[in-house]
Protein backbone atom coordinates (compact mmCIF):
# COMPACT_ATOMS: atom_id res chain seq x y z
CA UNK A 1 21.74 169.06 108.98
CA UNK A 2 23.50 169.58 112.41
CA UNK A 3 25.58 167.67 114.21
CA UNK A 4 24.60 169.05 117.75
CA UNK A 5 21.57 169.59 120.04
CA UNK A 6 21.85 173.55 119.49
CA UNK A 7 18.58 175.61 117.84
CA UNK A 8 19.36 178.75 116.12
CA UNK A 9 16.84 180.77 116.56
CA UNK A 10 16.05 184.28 116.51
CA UNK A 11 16.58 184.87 120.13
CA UNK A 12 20.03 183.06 120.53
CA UNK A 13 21.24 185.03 117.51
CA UNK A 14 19.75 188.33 119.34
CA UNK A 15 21.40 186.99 122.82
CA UNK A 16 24.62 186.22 121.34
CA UNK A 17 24.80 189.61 119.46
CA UNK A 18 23.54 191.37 122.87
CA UNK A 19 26.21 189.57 124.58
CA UNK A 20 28.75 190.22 122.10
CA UNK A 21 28.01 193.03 119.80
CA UNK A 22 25.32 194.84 121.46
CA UNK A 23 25.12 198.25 118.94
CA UNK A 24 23.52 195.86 116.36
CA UNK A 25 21.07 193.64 119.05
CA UNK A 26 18.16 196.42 118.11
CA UNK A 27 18.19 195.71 114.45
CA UNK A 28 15.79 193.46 113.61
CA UNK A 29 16.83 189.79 112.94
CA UNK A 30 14.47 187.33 110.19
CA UNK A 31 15.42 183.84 108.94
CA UNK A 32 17.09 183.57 105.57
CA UNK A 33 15.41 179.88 103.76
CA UNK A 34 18.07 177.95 102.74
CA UNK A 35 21.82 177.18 103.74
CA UNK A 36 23.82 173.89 104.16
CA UNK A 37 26.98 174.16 106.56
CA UNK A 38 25.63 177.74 107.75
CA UNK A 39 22.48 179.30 108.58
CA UNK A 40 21.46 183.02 107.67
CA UNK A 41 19.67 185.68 109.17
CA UNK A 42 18.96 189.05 107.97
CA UNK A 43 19.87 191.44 110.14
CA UNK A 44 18.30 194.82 109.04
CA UNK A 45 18.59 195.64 106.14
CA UNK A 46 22.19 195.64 105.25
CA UNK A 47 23.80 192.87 107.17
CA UNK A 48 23.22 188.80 107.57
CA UNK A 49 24.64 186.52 111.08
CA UNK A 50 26.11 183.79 109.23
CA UNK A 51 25.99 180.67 112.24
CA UNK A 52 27.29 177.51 111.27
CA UNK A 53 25.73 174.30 112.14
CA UNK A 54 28.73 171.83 112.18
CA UNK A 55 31.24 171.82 114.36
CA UNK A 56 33.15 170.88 110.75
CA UNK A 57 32.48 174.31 108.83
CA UNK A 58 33.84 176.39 111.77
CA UNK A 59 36.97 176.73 110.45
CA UNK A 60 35.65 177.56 107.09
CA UNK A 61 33.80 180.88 108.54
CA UNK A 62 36.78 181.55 110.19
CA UNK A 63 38.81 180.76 106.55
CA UNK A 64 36.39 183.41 104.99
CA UNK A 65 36.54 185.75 107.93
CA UNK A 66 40.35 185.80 107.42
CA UNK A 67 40.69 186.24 103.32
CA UNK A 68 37.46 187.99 101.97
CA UNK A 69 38.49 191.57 103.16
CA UNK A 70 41.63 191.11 101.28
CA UNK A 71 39.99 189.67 98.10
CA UNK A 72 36.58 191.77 98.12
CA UNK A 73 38.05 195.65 97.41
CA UNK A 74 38.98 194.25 93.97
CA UNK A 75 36.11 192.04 92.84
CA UNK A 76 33.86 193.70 90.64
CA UNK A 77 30.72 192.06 92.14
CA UNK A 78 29.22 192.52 95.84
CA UNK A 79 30.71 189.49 98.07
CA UNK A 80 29.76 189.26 101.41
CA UNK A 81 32.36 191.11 104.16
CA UNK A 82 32.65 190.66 107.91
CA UNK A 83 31.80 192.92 109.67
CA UNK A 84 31.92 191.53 112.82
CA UNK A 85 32.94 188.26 114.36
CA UNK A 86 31.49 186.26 116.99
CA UNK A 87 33.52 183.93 119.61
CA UNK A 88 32.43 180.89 121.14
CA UNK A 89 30.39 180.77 124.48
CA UNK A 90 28.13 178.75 126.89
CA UNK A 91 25.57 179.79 124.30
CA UNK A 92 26.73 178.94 121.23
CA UNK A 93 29.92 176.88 120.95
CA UNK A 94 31.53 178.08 117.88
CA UNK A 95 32.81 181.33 116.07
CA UNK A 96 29.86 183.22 114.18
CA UNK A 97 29.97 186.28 112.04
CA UNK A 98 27.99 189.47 110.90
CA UNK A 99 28.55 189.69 107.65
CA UNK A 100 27.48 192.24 105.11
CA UNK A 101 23.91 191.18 102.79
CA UNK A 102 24.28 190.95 98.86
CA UNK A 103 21.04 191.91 97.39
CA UNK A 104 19.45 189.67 95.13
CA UNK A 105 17.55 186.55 94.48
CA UNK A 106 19.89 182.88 94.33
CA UNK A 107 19.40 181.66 91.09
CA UNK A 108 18.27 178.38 92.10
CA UNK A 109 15.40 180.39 92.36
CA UNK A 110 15.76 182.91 90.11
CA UNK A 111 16.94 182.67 86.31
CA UNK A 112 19.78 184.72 84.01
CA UNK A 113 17.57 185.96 80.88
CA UNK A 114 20.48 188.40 80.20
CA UNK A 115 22.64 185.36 79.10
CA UNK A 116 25.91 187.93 77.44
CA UNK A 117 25.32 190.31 80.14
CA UNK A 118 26.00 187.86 82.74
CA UNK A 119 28.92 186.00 81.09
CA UNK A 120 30.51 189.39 80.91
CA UNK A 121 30.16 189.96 84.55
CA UNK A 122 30.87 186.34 85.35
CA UNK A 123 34.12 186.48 83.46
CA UNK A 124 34.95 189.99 84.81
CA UNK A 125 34.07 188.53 88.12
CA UNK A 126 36.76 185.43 87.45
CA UNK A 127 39.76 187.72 86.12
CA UNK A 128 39.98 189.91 88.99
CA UNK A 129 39.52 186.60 91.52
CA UNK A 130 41.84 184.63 89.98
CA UNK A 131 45.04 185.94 90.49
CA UNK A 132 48.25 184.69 91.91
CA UNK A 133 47.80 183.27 95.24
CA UNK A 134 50.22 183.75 97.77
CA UNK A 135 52.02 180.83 99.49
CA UNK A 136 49.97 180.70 102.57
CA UNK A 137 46.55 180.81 100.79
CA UNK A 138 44.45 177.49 101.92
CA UNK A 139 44.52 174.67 99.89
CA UNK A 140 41.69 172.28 99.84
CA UNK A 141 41.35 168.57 100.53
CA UNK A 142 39.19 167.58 98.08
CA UNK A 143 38.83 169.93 95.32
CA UNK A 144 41.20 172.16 93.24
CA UNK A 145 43.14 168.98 91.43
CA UNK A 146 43.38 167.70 88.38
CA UNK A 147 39.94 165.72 87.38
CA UNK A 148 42.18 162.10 87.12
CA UNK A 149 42.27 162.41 91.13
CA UNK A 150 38.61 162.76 91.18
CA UNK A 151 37.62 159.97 89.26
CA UNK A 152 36.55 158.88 92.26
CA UNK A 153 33.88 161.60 92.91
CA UNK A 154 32.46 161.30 89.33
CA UNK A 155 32.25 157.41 89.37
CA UNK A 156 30.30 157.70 92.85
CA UNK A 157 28.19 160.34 91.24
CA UNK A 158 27.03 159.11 88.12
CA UNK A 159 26.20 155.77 89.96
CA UNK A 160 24.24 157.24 92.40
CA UNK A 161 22.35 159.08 89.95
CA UNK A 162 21.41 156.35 87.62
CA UNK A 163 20.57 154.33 90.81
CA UNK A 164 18.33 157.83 91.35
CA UNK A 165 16.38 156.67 88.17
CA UNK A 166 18.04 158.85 86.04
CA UNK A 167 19.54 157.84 82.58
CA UNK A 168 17.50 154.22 82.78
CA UNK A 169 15.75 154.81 79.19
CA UNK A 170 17.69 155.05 76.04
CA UNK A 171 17.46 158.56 75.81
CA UNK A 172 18.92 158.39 78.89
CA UNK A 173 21.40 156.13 79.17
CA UNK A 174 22.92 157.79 75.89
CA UNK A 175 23.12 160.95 77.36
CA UNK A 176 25.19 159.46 80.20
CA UNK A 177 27.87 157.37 77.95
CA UNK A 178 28.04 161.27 76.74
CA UNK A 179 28.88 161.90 80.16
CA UNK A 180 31.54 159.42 81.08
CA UNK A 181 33.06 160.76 77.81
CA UNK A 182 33.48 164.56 78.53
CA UNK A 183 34.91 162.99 81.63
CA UNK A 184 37.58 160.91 80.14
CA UNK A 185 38.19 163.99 77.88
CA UNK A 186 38.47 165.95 80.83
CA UNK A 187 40.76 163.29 82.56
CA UNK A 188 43.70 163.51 79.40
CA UNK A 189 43.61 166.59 78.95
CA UNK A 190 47.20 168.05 80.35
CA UNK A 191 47.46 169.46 84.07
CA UNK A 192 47.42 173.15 84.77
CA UNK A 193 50.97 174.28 84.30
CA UNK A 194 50.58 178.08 86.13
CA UNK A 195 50.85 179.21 89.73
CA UNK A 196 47.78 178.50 91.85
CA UNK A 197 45.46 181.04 91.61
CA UNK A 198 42.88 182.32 94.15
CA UNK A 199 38.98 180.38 93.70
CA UNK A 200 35.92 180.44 95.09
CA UNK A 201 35.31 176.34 94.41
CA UNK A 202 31.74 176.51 95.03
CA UNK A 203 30.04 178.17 92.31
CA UNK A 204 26.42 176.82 91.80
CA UNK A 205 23.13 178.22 91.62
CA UNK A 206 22.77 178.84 95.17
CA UNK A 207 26.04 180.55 95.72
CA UNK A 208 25.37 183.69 93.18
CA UNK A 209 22.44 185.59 93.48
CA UNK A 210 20.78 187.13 90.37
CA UNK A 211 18.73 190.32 89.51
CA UNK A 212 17.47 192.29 86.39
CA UNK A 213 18.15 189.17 84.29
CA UNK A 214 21.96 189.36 85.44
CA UNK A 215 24.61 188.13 87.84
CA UNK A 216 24.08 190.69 90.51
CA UNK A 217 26.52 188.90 93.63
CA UNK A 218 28.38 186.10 94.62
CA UNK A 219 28.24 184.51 98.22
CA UNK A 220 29.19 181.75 100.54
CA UNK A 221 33.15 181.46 99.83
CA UNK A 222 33.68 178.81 103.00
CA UNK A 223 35.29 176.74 99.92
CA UNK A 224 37.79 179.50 99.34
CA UNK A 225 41.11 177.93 98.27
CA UNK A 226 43.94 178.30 95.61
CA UNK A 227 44.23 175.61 92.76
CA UNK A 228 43.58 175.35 88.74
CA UNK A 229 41.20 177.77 87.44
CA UNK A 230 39.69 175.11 85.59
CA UNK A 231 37.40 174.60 89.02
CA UNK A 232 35.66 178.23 88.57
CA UNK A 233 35.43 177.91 84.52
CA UNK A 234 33.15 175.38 85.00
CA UNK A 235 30.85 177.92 85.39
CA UNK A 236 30.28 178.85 82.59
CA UNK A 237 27.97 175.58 81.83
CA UNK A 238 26.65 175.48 85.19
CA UNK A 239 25.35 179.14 85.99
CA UNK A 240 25.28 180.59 82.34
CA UNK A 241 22.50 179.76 80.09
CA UNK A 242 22.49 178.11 76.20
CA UNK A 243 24.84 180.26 74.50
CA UNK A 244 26.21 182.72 76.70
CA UNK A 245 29.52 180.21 77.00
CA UNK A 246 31.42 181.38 74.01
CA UNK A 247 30.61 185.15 75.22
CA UNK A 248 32.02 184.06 78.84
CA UNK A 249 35.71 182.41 77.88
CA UNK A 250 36.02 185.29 74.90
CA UNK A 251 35.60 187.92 77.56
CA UNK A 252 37.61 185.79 80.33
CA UNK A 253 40.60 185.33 77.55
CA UNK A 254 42.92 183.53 79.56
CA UNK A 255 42.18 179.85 79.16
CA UNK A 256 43.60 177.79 77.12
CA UNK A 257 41.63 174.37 75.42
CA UNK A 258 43.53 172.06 78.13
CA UNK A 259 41.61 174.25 80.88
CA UNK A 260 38.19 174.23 78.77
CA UNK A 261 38.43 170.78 78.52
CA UNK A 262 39.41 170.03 82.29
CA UNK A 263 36.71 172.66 83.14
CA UNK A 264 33.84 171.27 81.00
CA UNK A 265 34.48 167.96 82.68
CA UNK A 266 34.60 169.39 86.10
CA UNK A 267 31.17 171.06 85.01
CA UNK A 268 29.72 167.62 84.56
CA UNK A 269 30.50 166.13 87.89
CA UNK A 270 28.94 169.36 89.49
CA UNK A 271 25.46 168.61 87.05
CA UNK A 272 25.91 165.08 88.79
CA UNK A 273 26.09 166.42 91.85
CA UNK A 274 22.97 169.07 91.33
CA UNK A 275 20.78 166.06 90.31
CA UNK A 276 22.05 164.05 93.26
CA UNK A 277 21.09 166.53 95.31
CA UNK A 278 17.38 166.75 94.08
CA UNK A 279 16.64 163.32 94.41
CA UNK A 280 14.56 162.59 96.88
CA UNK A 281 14.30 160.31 100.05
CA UNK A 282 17.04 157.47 100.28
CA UNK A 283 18.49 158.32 96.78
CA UNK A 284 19.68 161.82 97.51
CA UNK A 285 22.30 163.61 99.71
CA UNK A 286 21.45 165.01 103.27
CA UNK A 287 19.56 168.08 103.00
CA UNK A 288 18.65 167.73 99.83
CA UNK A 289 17.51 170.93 97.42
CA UNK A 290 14.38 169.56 95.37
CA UNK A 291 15.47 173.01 93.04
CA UNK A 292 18.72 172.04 92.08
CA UNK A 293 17.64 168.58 90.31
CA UNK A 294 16.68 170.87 87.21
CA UNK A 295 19.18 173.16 87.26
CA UNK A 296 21.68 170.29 87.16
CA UNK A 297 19.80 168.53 84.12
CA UNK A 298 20.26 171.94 82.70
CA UNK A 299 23.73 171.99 83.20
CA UNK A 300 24.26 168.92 81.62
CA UNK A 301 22.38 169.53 78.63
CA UNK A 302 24.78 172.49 78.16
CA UNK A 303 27.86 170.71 78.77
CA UNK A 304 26.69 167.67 76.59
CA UNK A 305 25.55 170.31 73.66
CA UNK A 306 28.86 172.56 73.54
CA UNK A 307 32.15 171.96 72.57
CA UNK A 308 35.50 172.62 73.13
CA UNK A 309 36.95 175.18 71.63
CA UNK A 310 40.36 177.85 72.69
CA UNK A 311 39.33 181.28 72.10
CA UNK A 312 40.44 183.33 68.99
């Protein structure tokens, strides 16, 4: 999951923040399970070092070091803020940040049993985000189109995962021709026609955390960019349970049935891409999450059970 000889451990991250930041070195510092491009530790109890562990997702702490203060004051959920940064050294050759903890459990661990609850605070969540970007917000390389451009993705996707073992009985193989067409739906359906808006691009089960049956945060916004809300909407099959879908877009209010349709598509590539990702061995992606195989076949049962339909 690197690509360098450098061990995070608890004493670099205590050296580097005695080095660096030395009025938080006494708190003390525990590994957080979990992470891809970053890796977390508690510190205390109110604050997290966020290290990452490419050389490639430096720029995206920086990214989110730059643009969450100026998004968080009006989202209605906790987000994580910096609090402090960290520059590069002998020790540790890349920036790394203190960042502030949202309390809660990720759902790809946890579970939403307050399904209209959490659609409200999802959509609430989405409203406030996804306004107007400004001209120098990022843009992102691979995300944020229309789904035609990422035919691509899906194709590469939905092959892997059948080669996975997935969809080789009828039952199966049905429920993936119901795929491929939610795609193509997806694929005609017209292009977003408003300003790009501000998104966090990311949102899966390990990127919100839950509590009390309900959204209770949203973290890990390296994927920040502005684009076609269509990206976040799919959401609302990913994250959501059975029936709290309706509640979300009624409550959101401001897509149309050309963005429902893009985002339901976009909502099956990222079930593809949750099963890919709990396959195991040869079959799967790098670092592999053996939780987020269900979740995605979840997903998809949601996407391939709904339908499209604007809100009244």
């Amino acid at each position: 999951m690197t690509d360098s000889d450098i061990e995070i451990t608890a004493d670099l991250v205590h050296d580097l923040l005695q080095d660096q930041h030395p009025d938080l070195a006494g708190l003390p510092i525990r590994e957080v399970a979990g992470g891809w491009g970053n890796q977390m530790w508690r510190l205390g109890d109110e604050l997290a070092v966020r290290m990452p562990r490419m050389e490639s997702t430096q720029d995206l702490l920086r990214k989110e070091c730059r643009w969450l203060p100026f998004l968080a004051p009006r989202l209605p959920l906790p987000v994580p803020a910096p609090v402090r940064i960290g520059e590069p050294s002998t020790r540790f050759p890349r920036p790394w940040a203190v960042m502030t903890w949202v309390r809660g459990e990720p759902l790809d661990h946890g579970s939403i049993s307050r399904g209209d609850h959490a659609a409200d605070r999802l959509a609430d969540f989405l409203r406030a985000l996804h306004a107007e970007a400004p001209a120098e917000a990022p843009a992102s390389s691979d995300r944020g189109a229309h789904p035609r451009n990422c035919t691509d993705g899906f194709e590469h996707f939905l092959n892997a995962v059948i080669a996975g073992g997935f969809g080789t009985d009828a039952a199966g193989a049905a429920a993936l021709r119901a795929v491929r067409a939610v795609w193509e739906d997806a694929v005609a359906a017209p292009e977003w026609d408003g300003p790009p808006v501000w998104l966090h691009g990311d949102l899966h089960p390990a990127n919100v955390v839950v509590s009390d049956g309900t959204l209770a945060g949203v973290i890990d916004f390296d994927s920040l960019f502005a684009g076609d809300p269509a990206w976040d909407l799919a959401a609302a099959w990913v994250l959501l349970p059975e029936g709290a879908g309706p509640r979300f877009f009624e409550t959101y209010d401001r897509a149309d049935e050309a963005t429902i349709r893009r985002a339901r598509g976009l909502a099956a590539m990222k079930s593809l891409f949750l099963i890919l990702m709990g396959q195991n061995g040869d079959r799967g992606l790098p670092g592999g999450k053996p939780a987020w195989g269900p979740a995605g076949r979840a997903a998809l049962d949601r996407v391939l059970t709904s339908e499209v339909r604007q809100p009244s």
